[in-house]
C-alpha atoms as a PDB file:
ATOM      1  CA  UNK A   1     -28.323  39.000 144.798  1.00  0.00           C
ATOM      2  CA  UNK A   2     -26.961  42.413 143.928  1.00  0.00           C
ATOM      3  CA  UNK A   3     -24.998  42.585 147.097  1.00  0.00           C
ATOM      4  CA  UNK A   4     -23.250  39.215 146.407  1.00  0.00           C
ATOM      5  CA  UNK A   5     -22.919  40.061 142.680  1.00  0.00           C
ATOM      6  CA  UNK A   6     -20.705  42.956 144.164  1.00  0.00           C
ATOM      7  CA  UNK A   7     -19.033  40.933 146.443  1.00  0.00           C
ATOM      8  CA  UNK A   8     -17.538  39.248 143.327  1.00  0.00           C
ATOM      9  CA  UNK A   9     -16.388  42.617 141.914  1.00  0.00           C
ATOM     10  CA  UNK A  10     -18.841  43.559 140.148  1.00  0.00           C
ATOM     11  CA  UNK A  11     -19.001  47.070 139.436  1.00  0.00           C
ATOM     12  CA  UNK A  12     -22.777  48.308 139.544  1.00  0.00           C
ATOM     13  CA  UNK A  13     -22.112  51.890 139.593  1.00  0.00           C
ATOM     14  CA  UNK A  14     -22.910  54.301 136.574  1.00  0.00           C
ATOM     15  CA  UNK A  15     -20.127  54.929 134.408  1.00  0.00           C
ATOM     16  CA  UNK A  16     -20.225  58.538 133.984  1.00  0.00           C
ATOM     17  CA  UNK A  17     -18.990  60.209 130.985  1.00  0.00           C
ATOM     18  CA  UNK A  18     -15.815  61.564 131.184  1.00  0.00           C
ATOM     19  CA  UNK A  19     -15.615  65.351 132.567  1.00  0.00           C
ATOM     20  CA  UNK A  20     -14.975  67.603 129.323  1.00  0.00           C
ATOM     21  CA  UNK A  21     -11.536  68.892 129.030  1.00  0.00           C
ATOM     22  CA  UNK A  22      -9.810  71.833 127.657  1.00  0.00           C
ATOM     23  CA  UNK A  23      -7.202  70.030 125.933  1.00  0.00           C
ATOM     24  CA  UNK A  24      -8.302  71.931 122.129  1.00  0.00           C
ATOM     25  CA  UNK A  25      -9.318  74.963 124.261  1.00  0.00           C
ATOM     26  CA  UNK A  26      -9.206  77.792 121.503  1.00  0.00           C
ATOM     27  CA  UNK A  27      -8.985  75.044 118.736  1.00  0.00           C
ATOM     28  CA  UNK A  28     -10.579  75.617 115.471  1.00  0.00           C
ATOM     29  CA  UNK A  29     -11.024  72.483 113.369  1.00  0.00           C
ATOM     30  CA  UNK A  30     -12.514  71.699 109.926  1.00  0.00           C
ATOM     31  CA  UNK A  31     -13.151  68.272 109.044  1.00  0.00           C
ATOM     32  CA  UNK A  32     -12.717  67.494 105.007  1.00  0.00           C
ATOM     33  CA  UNK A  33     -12.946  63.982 103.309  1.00  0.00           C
ATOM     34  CA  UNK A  34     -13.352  60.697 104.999  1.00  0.00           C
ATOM     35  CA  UNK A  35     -12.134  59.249 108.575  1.00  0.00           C
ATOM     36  CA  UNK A  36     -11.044  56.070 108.607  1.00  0.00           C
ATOM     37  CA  UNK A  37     -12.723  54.914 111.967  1.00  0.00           C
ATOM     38  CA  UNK A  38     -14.682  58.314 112.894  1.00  0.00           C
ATOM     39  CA  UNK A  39     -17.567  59.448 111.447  1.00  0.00           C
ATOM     40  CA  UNK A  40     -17.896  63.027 111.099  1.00  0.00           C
ATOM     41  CA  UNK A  41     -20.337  63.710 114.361  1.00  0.00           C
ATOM     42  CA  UNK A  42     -18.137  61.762 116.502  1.00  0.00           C
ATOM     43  CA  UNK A  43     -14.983  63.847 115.300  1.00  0.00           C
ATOM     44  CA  UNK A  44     -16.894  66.758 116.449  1.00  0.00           C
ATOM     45  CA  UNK A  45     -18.393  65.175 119.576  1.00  0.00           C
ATOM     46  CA  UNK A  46     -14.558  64.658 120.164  1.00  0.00           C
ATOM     47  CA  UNK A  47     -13.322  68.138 119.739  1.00  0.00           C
ATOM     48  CA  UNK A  48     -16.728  70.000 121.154  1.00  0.00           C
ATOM     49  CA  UNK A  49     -16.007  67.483 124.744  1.00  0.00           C
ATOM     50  CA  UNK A  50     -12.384  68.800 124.811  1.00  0.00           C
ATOM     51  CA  UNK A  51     -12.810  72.315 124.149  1.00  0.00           C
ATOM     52  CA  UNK A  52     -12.416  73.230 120.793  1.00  0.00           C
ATOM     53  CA  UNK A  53     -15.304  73.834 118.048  1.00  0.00           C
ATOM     54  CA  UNK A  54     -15.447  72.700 114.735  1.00  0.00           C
ATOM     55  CA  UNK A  55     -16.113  74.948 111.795  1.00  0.00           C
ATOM     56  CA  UNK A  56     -17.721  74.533 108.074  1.00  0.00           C
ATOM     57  CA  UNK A  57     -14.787  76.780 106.183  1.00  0.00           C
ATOM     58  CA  UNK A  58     -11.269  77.267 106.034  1.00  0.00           C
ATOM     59  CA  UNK A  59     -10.057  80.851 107.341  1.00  0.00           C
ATOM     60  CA  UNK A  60      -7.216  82.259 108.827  1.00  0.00           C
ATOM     61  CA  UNK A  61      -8.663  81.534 112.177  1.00  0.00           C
ATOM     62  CA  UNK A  62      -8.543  77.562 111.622  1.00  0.00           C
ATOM     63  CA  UNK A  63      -6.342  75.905 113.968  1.00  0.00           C
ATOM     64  CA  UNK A  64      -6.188  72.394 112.284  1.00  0.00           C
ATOM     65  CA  UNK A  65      -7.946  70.795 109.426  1.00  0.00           C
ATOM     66  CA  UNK A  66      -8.594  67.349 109.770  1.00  0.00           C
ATOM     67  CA  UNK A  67      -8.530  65.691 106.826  1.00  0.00           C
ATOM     68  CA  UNK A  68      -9.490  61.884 105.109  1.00  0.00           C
ATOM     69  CA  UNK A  69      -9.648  60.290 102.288  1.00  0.00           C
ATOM     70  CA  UNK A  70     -10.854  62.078  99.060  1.00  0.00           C
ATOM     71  CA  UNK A  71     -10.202  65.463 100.823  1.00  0.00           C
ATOM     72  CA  UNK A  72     -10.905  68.133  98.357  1.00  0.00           C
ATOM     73  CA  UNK A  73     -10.895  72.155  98.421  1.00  0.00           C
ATOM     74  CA  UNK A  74     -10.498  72.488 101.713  1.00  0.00           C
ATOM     75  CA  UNK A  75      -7.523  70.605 102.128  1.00  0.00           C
ATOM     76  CA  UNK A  76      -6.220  72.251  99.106  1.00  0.00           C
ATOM     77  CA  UNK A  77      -7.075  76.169 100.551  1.00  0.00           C
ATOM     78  CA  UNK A  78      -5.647  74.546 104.165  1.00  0.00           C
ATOM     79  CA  UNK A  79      -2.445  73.858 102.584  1.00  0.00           C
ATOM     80  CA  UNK A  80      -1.921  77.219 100.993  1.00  0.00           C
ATOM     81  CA  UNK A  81      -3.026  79.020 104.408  1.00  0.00           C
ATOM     82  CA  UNK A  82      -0.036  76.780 106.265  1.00  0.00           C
ATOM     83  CA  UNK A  83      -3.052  75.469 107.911  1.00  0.00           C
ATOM     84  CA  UNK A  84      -1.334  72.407 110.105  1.00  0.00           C
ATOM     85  CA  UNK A  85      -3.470  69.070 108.738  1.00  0.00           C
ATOM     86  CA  UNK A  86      -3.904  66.228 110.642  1.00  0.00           C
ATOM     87  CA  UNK A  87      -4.821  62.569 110.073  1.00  0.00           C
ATOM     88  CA  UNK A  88      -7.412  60.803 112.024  1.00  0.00           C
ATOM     89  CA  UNK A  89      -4.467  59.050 114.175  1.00  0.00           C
ATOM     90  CA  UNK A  90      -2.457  62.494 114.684  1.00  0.00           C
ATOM     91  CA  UNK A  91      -6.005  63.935 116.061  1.00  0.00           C
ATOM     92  CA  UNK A  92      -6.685  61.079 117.828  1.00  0.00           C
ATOM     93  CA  UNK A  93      -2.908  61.446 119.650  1.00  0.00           C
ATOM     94  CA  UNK A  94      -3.763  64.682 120.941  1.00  0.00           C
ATOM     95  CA  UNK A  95      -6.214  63.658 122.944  1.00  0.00           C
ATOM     96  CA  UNK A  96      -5.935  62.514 126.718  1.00  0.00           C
END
């Protein structure tokens, strides 16, 4: 059955998780307010599997904040750091 199930193209085989990039190698991110379609531990499962790591404050040493809706102090401090922000769909562009 399995054999003749393939036969017909169907794929049996694990799908493995994607290899883990370094595309945010060196990347600090905060995440502030609400995503729109991410929840906060898949924002971070998203920047932790392509290199980066994802931080509680805003410092110096933050790369990018990404921010949502009813983004508060952080986005505020972000802004007056020069700290780039990002939207959910300009994060979501910069990955592969």
């Amino acid at each position: 059955l399995l054999a003749r199930l393939e036969s017909l193209g169907l794929n049996l085989k694990s799908q493995a998780q994607a290899p883990a990039g370094n595309t945010l190698a060196w990347e600090a991110f905060v995440l502030t307010g609400t995503l729109p379609t991410l929840s906060r531990k898949e924002a971070s499962a998203l920047i932790e599997r392509e290199g980066g790591r994802v931080t509680g404050s805003v410092s110096k040493k933050t790369s990018f904040v990404l921010a949502g809706e009813e983004a508060g102090s952080k986005l505020e401090k972000a802004l007056a750091l020069g700290i780039p922000v990002l939207s959910e769909e300009e994060f979501l562009h910069m990955l592969p």
